[in-house]
Protein backbone atom coordinates (compact mmCIF):
# COMPACT_ATOMS: atom_id res chain seq x y z
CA UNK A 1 -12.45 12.92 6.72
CA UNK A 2 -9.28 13.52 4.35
CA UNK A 3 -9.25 11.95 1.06
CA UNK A 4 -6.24 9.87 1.22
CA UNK A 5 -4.00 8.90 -2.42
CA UNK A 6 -2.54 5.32 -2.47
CA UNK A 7 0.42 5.26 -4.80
CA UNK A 8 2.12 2.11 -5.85
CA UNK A 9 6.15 3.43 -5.73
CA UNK A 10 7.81 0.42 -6.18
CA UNK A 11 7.69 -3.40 -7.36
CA UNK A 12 9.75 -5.81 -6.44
CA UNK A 13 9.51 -9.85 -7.79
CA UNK A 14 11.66 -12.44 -5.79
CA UNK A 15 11.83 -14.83 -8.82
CA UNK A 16 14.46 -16.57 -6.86
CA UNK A 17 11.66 -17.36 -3.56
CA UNK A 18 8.95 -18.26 -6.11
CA UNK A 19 11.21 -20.88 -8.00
CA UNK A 20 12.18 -22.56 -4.88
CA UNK A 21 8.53 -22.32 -2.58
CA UNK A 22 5.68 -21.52 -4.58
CA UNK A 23 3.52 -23.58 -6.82
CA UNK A 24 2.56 -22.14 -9.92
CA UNK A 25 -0.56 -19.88 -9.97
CA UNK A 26 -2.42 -18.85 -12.72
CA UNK A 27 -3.11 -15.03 -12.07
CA UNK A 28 -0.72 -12.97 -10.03
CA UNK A 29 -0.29 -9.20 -8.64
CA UNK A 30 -1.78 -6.96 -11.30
CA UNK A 31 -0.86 -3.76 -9.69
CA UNK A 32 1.60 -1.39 -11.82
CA UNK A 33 4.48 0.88 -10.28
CA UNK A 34 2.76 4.30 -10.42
CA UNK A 35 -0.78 3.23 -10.43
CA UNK A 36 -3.00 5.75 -7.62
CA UNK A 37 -6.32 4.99 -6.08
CA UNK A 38 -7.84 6.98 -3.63
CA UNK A 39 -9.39 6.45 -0.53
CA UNK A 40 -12.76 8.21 0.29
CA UNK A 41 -14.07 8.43 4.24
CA UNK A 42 -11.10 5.63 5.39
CA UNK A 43 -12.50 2.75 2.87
CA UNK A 44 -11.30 0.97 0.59
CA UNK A 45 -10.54 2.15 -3.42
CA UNK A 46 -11.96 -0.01 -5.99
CA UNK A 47 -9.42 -1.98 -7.24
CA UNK A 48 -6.65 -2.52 -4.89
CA UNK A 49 -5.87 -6.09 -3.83
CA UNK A 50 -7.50 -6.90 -0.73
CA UNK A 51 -4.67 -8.09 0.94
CA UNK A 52 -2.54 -5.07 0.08
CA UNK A 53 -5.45 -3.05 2.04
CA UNK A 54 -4.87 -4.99 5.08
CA UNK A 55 -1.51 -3.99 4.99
CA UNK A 56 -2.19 -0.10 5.30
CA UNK A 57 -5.86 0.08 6.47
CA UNK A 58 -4.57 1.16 9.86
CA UNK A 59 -2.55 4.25 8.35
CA UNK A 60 -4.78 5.26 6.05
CA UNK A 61 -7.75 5.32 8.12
CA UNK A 62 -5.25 7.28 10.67
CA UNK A 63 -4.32 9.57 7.96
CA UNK A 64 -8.21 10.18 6.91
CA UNK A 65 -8.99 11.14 10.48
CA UNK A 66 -6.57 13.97 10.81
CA UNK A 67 -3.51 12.12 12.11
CA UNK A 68 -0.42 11.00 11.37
CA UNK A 69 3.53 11.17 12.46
CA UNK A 70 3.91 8.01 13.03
CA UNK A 71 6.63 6.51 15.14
CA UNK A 72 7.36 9.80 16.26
CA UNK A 73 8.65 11.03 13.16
CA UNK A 74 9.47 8.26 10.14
CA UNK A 75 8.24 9.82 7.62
CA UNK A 76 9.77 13.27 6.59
CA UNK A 77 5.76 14.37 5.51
CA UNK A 78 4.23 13.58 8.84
CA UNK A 79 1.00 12.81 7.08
CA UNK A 80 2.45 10.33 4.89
CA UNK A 81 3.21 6.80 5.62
CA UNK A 82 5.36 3.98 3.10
CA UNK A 83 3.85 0.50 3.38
CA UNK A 84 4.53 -3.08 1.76
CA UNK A 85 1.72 -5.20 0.69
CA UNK A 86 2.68 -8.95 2.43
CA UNK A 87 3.57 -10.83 -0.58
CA UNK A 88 6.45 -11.90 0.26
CA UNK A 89 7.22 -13.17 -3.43
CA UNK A 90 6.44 -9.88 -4.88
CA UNK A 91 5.51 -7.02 -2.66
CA UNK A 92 4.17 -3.58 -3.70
CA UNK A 93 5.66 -0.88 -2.04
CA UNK A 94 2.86 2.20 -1.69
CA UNK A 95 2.97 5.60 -0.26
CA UNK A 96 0.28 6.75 1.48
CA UNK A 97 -0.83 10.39 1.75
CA UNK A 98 -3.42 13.22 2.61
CA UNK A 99 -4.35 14.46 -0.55
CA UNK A 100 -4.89 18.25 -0.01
């Protein structure tokens, strides 16, 4: 299986959604804009929010078995993929690629 890197690209924080629908929480997303974990034999990298890895399990574990191109050509790197985590208050943006 490939080793796979998981690169948080991008942050975003609806502060105008969390004012108006969610209740105050004591600890949110601690994942930083160019943080990287890796993947070893499709599992999961110490570290990254659970609930971001159900958001890209599929393409990763794709990706760590040799494929790839999905939807017939998104991605300009065919072994690459771009996923958001589903926080819809303050999703994580990560690319996903075979680390050669």
């Amino acid at each position: 299986m490939a080793k796979v890197k998981i690169t948080a690209v991008a942050k975003a924080i609806h502060q105008d959604l969390i004012d108006k629908y969610e209740n105050p929480i004591q600890h949110a997303c601690d994942i930083q804009v160019g943080q990287v974990f890796y993947s070893m034999n499709g599992e999961c990298p110490a570290g990254l929010c659970p609930e971001a890895w159900n958001s890209m399990a599929h393409f990763v574990i794709e990706l760590a078995n040799g494929g790839g191109n999905f939807y017939d050509g998104w991605m300009k790197n065919p072994k690459s993929a771009m996923i958001s985590c589903n926080d819809g208050f303050r999703p994580v943006s990560f690319l996903i690629e075979v680390e050669e």
